[in-house]
C-alpha atoms as a PDB file:
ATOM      1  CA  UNK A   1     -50.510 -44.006  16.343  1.00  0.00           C
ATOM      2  CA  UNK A   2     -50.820 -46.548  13.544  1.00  0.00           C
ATOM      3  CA  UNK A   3     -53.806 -49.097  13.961  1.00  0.00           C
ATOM      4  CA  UNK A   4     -53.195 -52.753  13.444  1.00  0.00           C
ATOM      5  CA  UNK A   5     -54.673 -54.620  10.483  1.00  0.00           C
ATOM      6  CA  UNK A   6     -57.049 -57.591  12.066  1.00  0.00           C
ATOM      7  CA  UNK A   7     -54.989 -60.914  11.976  1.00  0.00           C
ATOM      8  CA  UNK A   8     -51.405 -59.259  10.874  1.00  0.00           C
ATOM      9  CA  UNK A   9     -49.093 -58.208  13.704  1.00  0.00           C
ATOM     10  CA  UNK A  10     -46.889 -55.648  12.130  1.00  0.00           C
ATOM     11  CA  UNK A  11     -48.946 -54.008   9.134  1.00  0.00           C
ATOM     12  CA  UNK A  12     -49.962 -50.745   9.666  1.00  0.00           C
ATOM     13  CA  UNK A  13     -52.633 -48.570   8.212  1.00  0.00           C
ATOM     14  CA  UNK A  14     -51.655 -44.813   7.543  1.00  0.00           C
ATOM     15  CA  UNK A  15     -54.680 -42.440   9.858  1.00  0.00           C
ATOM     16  CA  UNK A  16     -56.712 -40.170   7.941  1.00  0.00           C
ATOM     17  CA  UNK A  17     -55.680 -36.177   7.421  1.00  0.00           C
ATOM     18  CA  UNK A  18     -58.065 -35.914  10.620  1.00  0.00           C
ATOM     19  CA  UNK A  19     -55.650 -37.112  12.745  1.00  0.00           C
ATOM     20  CA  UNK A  20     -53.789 -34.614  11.787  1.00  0.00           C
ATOM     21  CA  UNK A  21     -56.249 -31.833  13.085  1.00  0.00           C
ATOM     22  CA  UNK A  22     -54.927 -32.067  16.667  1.00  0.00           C
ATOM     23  CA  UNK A  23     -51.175 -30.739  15.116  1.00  0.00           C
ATOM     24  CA  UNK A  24     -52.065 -26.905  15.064  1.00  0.00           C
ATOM     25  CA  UNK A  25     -52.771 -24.512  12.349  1.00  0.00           C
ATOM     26  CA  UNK A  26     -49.138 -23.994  11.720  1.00  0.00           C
ATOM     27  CA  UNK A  27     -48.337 -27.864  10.610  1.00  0.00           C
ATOM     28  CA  UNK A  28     -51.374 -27.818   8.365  1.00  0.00           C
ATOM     29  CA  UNK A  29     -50.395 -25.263   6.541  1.00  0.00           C
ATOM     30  CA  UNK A  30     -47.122 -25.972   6.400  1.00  0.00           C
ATOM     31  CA  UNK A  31     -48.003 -30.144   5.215  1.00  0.00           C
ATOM     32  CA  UNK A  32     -51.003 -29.286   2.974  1.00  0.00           C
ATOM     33  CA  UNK A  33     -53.209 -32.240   3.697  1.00  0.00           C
ATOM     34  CA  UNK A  34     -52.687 -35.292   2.767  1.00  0.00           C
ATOM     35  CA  UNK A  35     -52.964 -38.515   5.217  1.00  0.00           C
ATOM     36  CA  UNK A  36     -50.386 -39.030   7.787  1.00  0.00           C
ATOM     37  CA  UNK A  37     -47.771 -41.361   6.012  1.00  0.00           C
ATOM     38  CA  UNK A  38     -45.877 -44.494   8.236  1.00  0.00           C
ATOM     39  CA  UNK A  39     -44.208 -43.088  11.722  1.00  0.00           C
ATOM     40  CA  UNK A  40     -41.007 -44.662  10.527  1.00  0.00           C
ATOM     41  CA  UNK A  41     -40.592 -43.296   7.409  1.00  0.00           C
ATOM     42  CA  UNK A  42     -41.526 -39.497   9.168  1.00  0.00           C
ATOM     43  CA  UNK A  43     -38.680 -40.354  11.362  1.00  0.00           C
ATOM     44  CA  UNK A  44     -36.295 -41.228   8.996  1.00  0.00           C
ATOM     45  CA  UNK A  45     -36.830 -37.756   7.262  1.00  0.00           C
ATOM     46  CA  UNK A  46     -36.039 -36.364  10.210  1.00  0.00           C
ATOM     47  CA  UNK A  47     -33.045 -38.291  10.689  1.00  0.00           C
ATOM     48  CA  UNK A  48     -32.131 -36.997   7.520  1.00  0.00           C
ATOM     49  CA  UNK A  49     -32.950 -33.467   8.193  1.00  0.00           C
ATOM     50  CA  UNK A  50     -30.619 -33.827  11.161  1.00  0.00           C
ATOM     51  CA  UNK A  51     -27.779 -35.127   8.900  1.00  0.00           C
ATOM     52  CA  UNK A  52     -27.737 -32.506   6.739  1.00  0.00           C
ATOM     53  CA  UNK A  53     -27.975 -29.909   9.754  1.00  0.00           C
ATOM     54  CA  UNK A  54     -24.910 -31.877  11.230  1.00  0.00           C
ATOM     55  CA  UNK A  55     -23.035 -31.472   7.931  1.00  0.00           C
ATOM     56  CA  UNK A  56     -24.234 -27.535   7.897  1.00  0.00           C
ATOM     57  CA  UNK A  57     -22.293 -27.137  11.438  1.00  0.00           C
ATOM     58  CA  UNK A  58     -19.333 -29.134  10.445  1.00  0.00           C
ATOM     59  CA  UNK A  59     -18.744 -26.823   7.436  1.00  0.00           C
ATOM     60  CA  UNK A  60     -19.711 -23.769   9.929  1.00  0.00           C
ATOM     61  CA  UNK A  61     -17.341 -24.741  12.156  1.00  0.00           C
ATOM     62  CA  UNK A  62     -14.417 -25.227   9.018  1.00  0.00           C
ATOM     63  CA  UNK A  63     -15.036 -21.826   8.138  1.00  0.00           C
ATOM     64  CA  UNK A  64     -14.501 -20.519  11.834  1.00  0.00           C
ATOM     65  CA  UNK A  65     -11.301 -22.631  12.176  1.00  0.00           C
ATOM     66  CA  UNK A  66      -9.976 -21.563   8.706  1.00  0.00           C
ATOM     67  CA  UNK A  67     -10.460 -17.902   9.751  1.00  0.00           C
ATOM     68  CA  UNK A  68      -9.172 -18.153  13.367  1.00  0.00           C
ATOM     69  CA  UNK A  69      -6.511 -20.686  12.935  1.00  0.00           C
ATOM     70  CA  UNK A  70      -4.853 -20.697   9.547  1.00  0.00           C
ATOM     71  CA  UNK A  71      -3.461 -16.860   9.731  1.00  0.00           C
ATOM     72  CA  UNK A  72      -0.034 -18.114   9.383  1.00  0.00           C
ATOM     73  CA  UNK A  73       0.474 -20.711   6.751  1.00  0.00           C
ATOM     74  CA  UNK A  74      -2.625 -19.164   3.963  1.00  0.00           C
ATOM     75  CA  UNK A  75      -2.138 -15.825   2.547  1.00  0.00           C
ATOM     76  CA  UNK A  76      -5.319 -13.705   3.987  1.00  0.00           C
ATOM     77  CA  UNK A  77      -7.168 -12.928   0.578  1.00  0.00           C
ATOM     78  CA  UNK A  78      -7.195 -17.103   0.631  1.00  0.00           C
ATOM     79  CA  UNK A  79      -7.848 -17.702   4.015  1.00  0.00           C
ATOM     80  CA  UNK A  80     -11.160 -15.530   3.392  1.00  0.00           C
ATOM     81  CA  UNK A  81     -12.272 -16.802   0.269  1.00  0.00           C
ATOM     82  CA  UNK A  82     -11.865 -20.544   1.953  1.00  0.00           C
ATOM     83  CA  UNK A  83     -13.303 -19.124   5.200  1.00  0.00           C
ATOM     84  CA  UNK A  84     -16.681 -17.491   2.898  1.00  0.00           C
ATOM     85  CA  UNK A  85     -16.920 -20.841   0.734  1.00  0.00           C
ATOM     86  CA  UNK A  86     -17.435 -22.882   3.685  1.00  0.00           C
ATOM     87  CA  UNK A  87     -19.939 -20.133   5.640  1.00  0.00           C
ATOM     88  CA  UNK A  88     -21.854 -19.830   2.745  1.00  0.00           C
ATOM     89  CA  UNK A  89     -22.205 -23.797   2.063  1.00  0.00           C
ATOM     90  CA  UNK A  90     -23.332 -23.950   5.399  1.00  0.00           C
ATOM     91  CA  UNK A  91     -25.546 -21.438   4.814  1.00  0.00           C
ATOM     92  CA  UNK A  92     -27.331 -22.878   1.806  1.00  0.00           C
ATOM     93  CA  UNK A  93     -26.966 -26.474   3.383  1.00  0.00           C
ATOM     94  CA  UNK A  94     -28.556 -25.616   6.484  1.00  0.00           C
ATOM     95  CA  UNK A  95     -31.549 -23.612   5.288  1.00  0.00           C
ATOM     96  CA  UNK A  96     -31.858 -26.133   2.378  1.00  0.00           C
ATOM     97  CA  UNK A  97     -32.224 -29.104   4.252  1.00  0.00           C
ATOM     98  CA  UNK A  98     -35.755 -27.392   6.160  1.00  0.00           C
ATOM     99  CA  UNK A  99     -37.024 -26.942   2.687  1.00  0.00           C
ATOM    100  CA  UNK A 100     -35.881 -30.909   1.962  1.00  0.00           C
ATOM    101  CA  UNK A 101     -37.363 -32.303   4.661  1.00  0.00           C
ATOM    102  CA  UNK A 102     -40.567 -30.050   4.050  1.00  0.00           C
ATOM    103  CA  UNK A 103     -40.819 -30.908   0.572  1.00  0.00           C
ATOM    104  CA  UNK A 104     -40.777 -34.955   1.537  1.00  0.00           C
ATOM    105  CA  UNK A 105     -42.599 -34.865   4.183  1.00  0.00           C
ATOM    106  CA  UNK A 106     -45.153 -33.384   1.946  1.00  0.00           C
ATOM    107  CA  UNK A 107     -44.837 -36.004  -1.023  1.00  0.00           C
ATOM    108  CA  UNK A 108     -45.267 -38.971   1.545  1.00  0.00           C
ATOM    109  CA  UNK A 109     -48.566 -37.242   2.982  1.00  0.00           C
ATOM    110  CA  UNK A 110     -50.111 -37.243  -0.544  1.00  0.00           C
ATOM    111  CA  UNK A 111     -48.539 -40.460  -2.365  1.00  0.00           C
ATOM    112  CA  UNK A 112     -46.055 -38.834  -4.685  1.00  0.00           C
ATOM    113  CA  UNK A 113     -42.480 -39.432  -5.657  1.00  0.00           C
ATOM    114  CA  UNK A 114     -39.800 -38.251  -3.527  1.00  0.00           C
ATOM    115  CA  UNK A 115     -38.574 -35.138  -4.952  1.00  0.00           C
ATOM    116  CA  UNK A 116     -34.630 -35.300  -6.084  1.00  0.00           C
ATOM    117  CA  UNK A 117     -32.385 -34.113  -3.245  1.00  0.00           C
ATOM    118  CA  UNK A 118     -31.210 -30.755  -4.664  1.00  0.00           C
ATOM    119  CA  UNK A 119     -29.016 -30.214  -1.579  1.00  0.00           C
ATOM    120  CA  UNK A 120     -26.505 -32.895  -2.267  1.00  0.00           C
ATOM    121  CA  UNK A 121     -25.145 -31.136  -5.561  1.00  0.00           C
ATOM    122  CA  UNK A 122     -24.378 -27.947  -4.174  1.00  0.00           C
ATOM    123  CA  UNK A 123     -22.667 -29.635  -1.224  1.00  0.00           C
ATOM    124  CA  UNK A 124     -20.428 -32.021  -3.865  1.00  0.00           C
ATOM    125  CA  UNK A 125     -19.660 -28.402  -6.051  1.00  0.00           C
ATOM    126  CA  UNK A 126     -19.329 -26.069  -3.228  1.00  0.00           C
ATOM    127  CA  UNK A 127     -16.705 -28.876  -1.444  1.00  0.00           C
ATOM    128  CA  UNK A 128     -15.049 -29.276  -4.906  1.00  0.00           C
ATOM    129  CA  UNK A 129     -14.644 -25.516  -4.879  1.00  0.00           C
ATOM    130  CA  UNK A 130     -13.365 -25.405  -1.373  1.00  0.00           C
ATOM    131  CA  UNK A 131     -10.776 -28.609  -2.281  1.00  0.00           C
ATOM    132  CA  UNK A 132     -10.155 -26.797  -6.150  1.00  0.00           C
ATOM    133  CA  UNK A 133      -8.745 -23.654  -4.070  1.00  0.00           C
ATOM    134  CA  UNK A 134      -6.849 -25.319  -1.572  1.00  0.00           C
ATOM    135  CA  UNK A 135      -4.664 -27.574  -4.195  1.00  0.00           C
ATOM    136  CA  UNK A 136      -4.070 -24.024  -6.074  1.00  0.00           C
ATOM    137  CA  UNK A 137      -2.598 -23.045  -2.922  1.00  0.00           C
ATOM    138  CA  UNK A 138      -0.647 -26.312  -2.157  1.00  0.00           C
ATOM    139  CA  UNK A 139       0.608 -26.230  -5.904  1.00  0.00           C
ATOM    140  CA  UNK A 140       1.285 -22.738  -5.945  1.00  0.00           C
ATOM    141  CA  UNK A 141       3.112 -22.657  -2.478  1.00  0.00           C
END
């Protein structure tokens, strides 16, 4: 917890890396040092984190539907390739948001910039590739 500055009611001051000590072997090697950064803006990564995990079951789920559901009005070789475009974006999104969240959590321990969210251009390609094949269908159809 976060102590008070004397005379200001909401400042805080970030804890030392010892505080730290009491989170295990496996978070400090994982978070490399550093001092523990503002609770709210550890939060917020995770809120983050969670986004992206929310976005890597949505697409999970497409790719289930697509397979199990659209037998009748795609052709199967393009109900699969839809159906392995959104499994594998899930894929990538999911693992790549552990890595994100790592990777800021890290730059906020030790004062750096935030490193540039890699995750959100291969979610914009792999959904324009997904949306590309499906109006190939539609105009082809």
């Amino acid at each position: 917890m976060p102590t008070l500055l004397p005379g200001k009611s909401r400042t805080a001051v970030s804890q030392p890396a010892a505080a730290s000590k009491g989170r295990g072997r496996l978070s400090s090697r994982l978070l490399r040092g550093g001092t523990e950064p503002d609770p709210r803006f550890t939060l917020a990564n995770e809120r983050t984190f969670l986004a992206w995990i929310r976005t890597s079951l949505a697409l999970l789920a497409g790719g289930v539907a697509v397979e199990a559901f659209m037998s009748g009005p795609l052709a199967p070789d393009l109900r699969k390739a839809i159906s392995l475009l959104l499994l594998l974006l899930a894929l990538v999104i999911g693992g790549g948001s552990f890595f994100r969240w790592l990777n800021v959590e890290r730059s906020m321990r030790h004062k750096q910039p935030l490193p540039l969210p890699w995750i959100a251009p291969v979610l914009a390609i792999g959904g324009a590739a997904v949306a590309g094949t499906m109006i190939s269908f539609v105009i082809r159809g």
